[in-house]
PDB file of N, CA and C in Angstrom:
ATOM      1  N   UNK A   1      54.140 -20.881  29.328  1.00  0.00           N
ATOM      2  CA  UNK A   1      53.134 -21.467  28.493  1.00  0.00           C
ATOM      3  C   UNK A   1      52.686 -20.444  27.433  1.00  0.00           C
ATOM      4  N   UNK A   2      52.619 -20.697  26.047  1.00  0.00           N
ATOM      5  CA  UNK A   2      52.362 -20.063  24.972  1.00  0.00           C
ATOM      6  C   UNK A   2      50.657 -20.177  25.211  1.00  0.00           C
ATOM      7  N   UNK A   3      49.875 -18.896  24.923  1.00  0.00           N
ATOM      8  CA  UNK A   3      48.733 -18.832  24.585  1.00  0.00           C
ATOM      9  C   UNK A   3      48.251 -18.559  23.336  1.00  0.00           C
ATOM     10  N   UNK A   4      47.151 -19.203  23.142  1.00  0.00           N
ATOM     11  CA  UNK A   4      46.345 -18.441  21.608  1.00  0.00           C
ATOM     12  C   UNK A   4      45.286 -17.644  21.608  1.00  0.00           C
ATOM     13  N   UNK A   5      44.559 -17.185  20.806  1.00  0.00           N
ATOM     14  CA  UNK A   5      43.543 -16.808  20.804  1.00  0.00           C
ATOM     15  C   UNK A   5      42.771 -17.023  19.176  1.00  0.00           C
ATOM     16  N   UNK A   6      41.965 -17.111  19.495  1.00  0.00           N
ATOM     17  CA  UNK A   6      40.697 -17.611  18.549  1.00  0.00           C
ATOM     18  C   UNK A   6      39.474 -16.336  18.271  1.00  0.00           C
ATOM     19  N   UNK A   7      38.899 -15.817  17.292  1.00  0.00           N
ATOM     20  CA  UNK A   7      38.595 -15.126  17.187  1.00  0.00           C
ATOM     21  C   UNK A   7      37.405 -15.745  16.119  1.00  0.00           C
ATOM     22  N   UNK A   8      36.563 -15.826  16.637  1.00  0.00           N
ATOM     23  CA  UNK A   8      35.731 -16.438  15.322  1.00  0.00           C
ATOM     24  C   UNK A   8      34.471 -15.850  14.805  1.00  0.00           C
ATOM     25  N   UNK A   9      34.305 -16.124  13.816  1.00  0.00           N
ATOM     26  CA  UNK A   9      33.086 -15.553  12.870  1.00  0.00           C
ATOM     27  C   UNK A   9      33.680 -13.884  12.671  1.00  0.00           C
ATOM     28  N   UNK A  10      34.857 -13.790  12.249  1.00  0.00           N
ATOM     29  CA  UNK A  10      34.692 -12.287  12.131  1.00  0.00           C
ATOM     30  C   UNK A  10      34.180 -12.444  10.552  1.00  0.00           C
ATOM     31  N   UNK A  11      33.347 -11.333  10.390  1.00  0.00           N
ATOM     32  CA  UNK A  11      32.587 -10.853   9.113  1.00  0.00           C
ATOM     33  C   UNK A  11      31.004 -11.039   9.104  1.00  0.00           C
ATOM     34  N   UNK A  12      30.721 -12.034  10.626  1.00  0.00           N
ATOM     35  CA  UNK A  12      29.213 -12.287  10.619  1.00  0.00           C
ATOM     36  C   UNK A  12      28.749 -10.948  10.713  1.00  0.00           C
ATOM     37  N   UNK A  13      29.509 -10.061  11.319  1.00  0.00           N
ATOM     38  CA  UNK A  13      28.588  -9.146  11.622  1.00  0.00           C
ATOM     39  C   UNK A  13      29.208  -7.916  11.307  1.00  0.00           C
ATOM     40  N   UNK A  14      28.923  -6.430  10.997  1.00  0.00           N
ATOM     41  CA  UNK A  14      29.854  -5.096  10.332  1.00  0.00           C
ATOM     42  C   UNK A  14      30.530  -4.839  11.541  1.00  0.00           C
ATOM     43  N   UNK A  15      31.660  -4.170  11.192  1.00  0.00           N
ATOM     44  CA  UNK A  15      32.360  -3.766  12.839  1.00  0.00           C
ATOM     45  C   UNK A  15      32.426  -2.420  13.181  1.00  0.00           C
ATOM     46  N   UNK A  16      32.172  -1.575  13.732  1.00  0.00           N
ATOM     47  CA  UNK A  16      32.030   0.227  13.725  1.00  0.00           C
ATOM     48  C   UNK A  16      33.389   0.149  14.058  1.00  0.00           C
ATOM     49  N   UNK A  17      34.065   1.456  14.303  1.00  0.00           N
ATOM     50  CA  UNK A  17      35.411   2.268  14.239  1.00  0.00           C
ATOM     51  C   UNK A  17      36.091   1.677  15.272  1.00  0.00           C
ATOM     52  N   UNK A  18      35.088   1.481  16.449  1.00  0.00           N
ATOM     53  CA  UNK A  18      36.283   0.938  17.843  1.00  0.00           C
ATOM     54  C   UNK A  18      36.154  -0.442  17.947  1.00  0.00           C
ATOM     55  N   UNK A  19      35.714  -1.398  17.290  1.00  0.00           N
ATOM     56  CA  UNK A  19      35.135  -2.236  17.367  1.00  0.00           C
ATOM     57  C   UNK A  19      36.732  -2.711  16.235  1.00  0.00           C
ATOM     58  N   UNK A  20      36.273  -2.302  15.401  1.00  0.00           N
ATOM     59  CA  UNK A  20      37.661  -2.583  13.877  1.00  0.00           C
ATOM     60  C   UNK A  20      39.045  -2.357  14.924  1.00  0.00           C
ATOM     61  N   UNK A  21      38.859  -0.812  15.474  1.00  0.00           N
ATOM     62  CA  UNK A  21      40.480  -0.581  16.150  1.00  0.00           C
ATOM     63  C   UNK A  21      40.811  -1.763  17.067  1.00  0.00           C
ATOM     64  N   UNK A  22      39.977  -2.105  17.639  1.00  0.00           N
ATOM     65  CA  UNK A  22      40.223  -2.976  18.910  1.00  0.00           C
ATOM     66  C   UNK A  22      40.740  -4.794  18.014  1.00  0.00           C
ATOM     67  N   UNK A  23      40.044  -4.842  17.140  1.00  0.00           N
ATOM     68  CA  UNK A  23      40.760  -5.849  16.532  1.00  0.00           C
ATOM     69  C   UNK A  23      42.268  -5.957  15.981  1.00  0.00           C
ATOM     70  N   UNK A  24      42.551  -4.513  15.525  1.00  0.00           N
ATOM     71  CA  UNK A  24      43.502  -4.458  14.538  1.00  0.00           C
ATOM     72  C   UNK A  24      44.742  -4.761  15.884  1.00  0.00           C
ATOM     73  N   UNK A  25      44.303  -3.734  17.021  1.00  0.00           N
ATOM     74  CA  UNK A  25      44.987  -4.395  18.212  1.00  0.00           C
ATOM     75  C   UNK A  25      45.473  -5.326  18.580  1.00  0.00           C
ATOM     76  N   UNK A  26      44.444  -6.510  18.599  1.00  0.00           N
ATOM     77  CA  UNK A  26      44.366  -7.448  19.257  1.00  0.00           C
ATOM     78  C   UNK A  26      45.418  -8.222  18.135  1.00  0.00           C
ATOM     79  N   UNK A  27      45.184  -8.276  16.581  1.00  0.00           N
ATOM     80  CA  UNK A  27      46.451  -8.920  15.769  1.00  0.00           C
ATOM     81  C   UNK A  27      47.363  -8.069  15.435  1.00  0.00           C
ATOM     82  N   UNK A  28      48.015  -6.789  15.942  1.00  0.00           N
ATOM     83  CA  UNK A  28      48.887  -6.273  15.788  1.00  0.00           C
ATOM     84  C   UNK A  28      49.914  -6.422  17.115  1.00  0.00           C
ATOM     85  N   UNK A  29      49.117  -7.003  18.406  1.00  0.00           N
ATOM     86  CA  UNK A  29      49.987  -7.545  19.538  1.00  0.00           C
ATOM     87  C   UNK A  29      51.089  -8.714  19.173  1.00  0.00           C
ATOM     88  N   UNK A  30      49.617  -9.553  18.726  1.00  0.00           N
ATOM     89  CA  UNK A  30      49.942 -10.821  18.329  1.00  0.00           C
ATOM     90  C   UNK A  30      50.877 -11.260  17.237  1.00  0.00           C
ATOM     91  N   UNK A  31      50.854  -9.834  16.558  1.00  0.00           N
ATOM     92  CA  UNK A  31      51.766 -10.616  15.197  1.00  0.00           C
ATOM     93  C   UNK A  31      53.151 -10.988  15.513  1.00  0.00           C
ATOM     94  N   UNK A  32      53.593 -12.006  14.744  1.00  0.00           N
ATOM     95  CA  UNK A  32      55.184 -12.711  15.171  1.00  0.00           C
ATOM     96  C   UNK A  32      55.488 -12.453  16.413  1.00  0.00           C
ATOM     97  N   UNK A  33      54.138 -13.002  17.659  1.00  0.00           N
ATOM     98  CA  UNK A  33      54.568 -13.383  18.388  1.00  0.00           C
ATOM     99  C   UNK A  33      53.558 -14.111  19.001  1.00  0.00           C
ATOM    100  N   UNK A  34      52.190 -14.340  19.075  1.00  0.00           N
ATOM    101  CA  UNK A  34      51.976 -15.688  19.805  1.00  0.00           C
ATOM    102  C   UNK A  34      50.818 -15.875  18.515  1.00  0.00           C
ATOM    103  N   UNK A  35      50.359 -17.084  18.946  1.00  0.00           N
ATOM    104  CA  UNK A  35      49.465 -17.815  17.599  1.00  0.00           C
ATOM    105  C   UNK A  35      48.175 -17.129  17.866  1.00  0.00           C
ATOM    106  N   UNK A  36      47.392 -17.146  16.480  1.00  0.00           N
ATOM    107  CA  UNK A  36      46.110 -16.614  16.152  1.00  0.00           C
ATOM    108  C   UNK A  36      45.604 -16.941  15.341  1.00  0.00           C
ATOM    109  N   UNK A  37      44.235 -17.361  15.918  1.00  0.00           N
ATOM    110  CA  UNK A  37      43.037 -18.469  14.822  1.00  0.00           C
ATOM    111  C   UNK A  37      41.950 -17.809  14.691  1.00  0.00           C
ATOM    112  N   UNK A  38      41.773 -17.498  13.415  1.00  0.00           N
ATOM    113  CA  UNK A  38      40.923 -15.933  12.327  1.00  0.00           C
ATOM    114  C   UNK A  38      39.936 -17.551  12.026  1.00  0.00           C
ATOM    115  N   UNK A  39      38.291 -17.336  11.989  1.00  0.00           N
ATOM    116  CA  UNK A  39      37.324 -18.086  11.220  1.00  0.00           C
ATOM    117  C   UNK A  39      36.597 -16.989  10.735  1.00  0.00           C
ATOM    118  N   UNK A  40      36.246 -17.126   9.445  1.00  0.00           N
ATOM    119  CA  UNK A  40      34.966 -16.081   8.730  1.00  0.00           C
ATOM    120  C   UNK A  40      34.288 -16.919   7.332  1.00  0.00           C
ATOM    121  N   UNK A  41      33.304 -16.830   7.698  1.00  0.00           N
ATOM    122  CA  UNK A  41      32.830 -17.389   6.042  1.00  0.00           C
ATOM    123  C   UNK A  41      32.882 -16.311   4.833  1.00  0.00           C
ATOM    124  N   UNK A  42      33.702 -15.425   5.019  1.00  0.00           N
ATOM    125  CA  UNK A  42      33.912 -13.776   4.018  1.00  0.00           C
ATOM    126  C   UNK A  42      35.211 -14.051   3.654  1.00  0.00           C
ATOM    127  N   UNK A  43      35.306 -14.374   2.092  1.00  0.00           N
ATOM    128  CA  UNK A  43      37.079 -14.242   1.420  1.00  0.00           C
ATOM    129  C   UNK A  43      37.355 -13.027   1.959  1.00  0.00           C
ATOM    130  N   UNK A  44      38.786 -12.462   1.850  1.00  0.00           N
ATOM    131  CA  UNK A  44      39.625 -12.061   2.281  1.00  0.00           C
ATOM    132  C   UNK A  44      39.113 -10.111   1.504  1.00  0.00           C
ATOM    133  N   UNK A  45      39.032 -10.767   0.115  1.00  0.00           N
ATOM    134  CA  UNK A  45      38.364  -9.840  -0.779  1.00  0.00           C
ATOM    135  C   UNK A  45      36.930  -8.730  -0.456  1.00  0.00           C
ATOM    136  N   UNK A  46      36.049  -9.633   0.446  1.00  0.00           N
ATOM    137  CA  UNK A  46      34.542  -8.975   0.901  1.00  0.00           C
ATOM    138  C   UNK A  46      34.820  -8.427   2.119  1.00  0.00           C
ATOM    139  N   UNK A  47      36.137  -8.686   3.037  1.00  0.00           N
ATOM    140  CA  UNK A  47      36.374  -7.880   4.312  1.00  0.00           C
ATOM    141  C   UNK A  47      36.178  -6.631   4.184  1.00  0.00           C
ATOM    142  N   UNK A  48      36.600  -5.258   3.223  1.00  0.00           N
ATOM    143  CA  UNK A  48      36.037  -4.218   3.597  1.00  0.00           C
ATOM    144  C   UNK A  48      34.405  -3.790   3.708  1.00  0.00           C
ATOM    145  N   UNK A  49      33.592  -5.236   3.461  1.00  0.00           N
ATOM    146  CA  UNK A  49      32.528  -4.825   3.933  1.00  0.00           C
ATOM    147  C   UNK A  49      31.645  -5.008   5.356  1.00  0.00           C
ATOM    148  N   UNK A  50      32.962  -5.422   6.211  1.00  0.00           N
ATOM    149  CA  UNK A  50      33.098  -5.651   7.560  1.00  0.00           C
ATOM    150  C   UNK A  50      33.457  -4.653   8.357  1.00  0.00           C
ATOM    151  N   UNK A  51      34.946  -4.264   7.827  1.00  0.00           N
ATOM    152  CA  UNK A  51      35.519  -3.289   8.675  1.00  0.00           C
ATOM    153  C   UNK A  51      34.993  -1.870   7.858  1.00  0.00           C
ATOM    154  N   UNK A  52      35.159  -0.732   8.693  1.00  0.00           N
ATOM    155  CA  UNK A  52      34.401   0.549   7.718  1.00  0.00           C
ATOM    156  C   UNK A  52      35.649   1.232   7.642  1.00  0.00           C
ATOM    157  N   UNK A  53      36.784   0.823   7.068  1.00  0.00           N
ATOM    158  CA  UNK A  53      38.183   1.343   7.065  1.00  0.00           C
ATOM    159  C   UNK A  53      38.883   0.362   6.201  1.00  0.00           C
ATOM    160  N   UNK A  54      39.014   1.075   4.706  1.00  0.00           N
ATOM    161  CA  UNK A  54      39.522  -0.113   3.950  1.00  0.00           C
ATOM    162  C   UNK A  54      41.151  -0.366   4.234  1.00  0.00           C
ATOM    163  N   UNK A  55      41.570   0.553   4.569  1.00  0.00           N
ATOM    164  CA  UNK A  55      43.197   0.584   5.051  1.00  0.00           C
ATOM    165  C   UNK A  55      42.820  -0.277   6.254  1.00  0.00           C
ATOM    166  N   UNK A  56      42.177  -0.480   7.123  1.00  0.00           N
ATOM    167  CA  UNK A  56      41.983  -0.958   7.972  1.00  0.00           C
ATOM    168  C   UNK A  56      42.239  -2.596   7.845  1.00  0.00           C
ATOM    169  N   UNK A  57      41.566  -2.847   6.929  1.00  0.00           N
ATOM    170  CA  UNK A  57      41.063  -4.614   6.378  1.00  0.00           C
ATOM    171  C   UNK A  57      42.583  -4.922   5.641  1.00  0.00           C
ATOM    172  N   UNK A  58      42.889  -4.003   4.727  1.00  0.00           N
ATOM    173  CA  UNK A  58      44.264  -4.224   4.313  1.00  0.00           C
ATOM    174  C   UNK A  58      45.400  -4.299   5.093  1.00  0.00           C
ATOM    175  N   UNK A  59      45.838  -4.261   5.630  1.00  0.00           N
ATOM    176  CA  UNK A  59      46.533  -3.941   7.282  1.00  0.00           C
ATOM    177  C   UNK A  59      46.577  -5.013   8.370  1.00  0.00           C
ATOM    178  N   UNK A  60      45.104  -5.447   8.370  1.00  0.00           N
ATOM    179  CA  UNK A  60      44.815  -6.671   8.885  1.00  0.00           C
ATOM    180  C   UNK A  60      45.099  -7.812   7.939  1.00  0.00           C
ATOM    181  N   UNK A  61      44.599  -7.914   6.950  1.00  0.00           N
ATOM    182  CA  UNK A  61      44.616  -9.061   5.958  1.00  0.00           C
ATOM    183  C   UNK A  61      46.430  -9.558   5.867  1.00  0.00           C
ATOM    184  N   UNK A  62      47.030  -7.999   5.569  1.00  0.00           N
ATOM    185  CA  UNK A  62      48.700  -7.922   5.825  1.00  0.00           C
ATOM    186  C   UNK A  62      49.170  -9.014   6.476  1.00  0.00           C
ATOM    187  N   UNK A  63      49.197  -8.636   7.762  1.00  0.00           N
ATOM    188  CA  UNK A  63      49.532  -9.066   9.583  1.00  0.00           C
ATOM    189  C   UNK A  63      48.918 -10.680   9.261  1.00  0.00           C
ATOM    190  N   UNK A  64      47.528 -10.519   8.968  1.00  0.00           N
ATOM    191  CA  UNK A  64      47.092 -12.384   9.036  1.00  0.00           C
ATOM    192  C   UNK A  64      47.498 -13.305   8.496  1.00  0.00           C
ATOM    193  N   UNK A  65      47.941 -12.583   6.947  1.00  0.00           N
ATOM    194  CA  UNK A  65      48.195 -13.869   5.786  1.00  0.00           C
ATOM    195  C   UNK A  65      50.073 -13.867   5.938  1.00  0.00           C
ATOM    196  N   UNK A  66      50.657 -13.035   6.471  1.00  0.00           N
ATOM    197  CA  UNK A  66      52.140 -13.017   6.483  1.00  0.00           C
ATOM    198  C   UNK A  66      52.572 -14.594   6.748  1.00  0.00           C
ATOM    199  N   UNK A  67      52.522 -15.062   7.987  1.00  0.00           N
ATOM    200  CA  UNK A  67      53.223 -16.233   7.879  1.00  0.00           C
ATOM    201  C   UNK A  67      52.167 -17.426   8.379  1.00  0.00           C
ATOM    202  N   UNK A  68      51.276 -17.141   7.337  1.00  0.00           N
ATOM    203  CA  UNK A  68      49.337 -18.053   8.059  1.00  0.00           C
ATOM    204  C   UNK A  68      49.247 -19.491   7.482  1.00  0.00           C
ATOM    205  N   UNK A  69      49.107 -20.064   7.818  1.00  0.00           N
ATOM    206  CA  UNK A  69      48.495 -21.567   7.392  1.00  0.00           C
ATOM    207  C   UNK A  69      46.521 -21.091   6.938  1.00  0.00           C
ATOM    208  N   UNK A  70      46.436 -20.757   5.748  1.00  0.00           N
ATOM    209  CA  UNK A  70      44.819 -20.549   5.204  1.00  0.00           C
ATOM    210  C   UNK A  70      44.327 -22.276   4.946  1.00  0.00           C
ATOM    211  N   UNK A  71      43.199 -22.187   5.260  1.00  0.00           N
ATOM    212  CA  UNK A  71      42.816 -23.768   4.994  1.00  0.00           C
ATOM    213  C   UNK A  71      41.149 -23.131   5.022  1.00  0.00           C
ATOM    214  N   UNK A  72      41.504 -23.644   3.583  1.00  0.00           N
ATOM    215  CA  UNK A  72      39.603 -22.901   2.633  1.00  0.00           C
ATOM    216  C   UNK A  72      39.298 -24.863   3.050  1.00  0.00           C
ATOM    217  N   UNK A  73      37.563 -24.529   3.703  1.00  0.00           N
ATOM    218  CA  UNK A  73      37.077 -25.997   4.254  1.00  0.00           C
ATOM    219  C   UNK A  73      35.807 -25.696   3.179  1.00  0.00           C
ATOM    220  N   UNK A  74      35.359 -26.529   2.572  1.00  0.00           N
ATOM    221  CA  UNK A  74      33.996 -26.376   1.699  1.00  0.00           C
ATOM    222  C   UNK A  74      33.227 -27.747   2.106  1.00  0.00           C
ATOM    223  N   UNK A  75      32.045 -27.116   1.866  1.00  0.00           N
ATOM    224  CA  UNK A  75      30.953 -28.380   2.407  1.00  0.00           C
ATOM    225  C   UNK A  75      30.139 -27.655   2.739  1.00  0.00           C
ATOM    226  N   UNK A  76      28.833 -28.973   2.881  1.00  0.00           N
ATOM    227  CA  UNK A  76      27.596 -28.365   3.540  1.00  0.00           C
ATOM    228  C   UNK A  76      27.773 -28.250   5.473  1.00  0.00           C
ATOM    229  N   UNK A  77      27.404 -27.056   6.313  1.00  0.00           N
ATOM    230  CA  UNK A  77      27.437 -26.808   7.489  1.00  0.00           C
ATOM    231  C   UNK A  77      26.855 -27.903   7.946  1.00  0.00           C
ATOM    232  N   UNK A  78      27.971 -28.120   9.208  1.00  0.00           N
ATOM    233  CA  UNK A  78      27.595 -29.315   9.697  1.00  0.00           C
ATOM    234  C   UNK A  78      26.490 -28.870  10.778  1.00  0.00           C
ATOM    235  N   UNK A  79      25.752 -27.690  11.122  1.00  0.00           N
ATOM    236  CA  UNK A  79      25.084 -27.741  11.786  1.00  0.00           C
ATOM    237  C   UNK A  79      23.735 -27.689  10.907  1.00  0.00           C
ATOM    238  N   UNK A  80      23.980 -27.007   9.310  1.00  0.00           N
ATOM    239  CA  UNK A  80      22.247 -27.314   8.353  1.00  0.00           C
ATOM    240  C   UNK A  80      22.480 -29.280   8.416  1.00  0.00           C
ATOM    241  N   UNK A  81      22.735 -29.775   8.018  1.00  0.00           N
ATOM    242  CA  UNK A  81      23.067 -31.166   7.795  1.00  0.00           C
ATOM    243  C   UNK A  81      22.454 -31.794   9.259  1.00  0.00           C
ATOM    244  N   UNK A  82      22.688 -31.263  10.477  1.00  0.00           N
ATOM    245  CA  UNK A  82      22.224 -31.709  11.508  1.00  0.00           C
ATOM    246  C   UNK A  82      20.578 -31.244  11.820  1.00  0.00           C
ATOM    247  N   UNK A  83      20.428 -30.060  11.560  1.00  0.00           N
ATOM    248  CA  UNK A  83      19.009 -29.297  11.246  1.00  0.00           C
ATOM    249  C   UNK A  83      18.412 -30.135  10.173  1.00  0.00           C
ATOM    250  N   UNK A  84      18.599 -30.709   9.143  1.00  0.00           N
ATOM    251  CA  UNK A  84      17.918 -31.014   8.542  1.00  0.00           C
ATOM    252  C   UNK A  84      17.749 -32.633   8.473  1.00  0.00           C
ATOM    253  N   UNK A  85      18.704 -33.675   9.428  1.00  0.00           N
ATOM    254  CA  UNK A  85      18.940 -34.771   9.692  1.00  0.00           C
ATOM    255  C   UNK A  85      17.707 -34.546  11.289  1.00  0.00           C
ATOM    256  N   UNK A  86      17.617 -34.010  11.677  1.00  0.00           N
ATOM    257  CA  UNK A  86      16.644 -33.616  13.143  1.00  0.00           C
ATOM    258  C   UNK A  86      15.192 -33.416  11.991  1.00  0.00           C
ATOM    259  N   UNK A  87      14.785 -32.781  11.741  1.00  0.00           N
ATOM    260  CA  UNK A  87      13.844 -32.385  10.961  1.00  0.00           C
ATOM    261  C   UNK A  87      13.222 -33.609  10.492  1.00  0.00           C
ATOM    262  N   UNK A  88      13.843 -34.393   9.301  1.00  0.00           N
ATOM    263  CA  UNK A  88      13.621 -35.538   8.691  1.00  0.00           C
ATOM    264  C   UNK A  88      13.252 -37.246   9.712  1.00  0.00           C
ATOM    265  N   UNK A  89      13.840 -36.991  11.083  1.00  0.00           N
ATOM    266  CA  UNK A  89      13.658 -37.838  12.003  1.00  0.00           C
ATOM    267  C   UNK A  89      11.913 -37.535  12.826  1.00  0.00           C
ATOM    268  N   UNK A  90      12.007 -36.411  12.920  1.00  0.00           N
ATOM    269  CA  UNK A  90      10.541 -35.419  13.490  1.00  0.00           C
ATOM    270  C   UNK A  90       9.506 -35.920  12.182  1.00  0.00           C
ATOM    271  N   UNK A  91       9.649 -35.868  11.112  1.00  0.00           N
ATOM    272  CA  UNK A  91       8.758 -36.130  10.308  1.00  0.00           C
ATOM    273  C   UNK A  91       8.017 -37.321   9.853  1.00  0.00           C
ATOM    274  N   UNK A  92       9.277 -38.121  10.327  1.00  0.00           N
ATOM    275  CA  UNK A  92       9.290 -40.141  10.088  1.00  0.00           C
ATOM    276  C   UNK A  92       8.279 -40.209  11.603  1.00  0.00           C
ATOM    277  N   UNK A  93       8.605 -39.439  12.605  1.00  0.00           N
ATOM    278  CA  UNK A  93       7.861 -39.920  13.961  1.00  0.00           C
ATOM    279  C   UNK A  93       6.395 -39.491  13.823  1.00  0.00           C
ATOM    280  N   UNK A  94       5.811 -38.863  13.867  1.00  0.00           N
ATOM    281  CA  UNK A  94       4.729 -37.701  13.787  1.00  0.00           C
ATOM    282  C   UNK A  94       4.203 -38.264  12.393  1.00  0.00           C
ATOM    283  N   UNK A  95       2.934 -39.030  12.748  1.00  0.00           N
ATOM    284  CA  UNK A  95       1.581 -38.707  11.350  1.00  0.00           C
ATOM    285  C   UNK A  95       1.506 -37.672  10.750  1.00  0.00           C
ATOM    286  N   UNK A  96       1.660 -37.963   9.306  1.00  0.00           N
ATOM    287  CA  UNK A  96       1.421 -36.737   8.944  1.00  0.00           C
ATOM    288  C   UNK A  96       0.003 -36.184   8.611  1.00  0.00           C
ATOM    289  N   UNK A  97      -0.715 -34.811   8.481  1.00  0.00           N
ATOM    290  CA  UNK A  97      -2.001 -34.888   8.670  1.00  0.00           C
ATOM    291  C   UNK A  97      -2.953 -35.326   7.763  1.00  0.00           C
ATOM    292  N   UNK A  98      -2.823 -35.897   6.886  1.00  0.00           N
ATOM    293  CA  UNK A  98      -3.850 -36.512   5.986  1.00  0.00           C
ATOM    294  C   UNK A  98      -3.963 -37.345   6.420  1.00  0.00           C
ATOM    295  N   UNK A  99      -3.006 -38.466   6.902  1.00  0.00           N
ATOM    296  CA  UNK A  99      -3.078 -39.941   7.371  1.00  0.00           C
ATOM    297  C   UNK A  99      -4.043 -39.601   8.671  1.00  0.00           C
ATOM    298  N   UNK A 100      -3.851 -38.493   9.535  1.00  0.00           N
ATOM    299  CA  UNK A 100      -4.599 -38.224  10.925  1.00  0.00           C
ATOM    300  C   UNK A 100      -6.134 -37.888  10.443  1.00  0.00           C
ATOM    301  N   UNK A 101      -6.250 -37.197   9.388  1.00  0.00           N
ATOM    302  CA  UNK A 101      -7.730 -36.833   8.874  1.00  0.00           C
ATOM    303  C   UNK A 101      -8.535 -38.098   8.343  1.00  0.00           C
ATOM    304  N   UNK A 102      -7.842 -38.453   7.465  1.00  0.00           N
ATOM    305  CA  UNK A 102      -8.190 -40.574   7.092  1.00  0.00           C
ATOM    306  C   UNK A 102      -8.813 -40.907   8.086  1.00  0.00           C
ATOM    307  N   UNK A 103      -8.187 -40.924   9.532  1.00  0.00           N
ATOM    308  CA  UNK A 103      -8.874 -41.604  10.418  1.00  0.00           C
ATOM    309  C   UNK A 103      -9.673 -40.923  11.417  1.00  0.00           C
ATOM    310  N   UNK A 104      -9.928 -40.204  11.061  1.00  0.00           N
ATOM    311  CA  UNK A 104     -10.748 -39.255  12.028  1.00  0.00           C
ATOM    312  C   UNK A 104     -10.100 -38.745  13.028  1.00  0.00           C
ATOM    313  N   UNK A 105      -9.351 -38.317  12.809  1.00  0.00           N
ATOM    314  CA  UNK A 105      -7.918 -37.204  13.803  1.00  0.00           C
ATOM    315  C   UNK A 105      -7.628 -38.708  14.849  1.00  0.00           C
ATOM    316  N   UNK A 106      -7.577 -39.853  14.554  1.00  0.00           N
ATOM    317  CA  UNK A 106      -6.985 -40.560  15.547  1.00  0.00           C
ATOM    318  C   UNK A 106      -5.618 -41.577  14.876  1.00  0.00           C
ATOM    319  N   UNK A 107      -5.272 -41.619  15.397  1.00  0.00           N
ATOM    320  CA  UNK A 107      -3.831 -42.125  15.255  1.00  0.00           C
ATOM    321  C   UNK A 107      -3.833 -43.686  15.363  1.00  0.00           C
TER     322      UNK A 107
END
């Protein structure tokens, strides 16, 4: 059985020295030979402000984009869209407080 691995949100956060090595690892095992699924909201371009090793990001970027299926997704996050679809439901339920002051804080 072929395995993958998934690696996601790299760029949410900076990566220190062993943190970067241990990645470069983890897709230098993997390269041309089992599958690997990279998510980051950081073009390819802003990665050295992830890894603290620009040979590092280059190297990686190498290995990822060699034989990669990239699929750029644009849109609004489906989890703000849900935050703000929750929000707008909370607001329709709940008096708002002028209408509660109108009546003398009663509903």
């Amino acid at each position: 059985m072929l395995s993958s691995t998934l690696v996601d949100e790299v760029g949410y956060l900076a990566y220190d020295a062993r943190a970067a090595d241990l990645i470069f690892q983890l897709v230098s095992r993997r390269y041309e030979r089992r599958s690997l699924l990279i998510t980051t909201n950081l073009p390819f371009k802003h990665w050295d402000t992830v890894f603290p090793n620009a040979s590092c990001a280059v190297a990686l970027i190498d290995r990822l984009t060699h034989h990669a299926e990239i699929l750029v997704i644009e849109g609004q996050s489906y989890r703000r869209r849900e935050a703000e679809l929750t929000r707008q439901q909370r607001s329709r339920k709940r008096p708002s407080r002028k209408r509660a002051a109108d009546n003398g804080g009663q509903q």
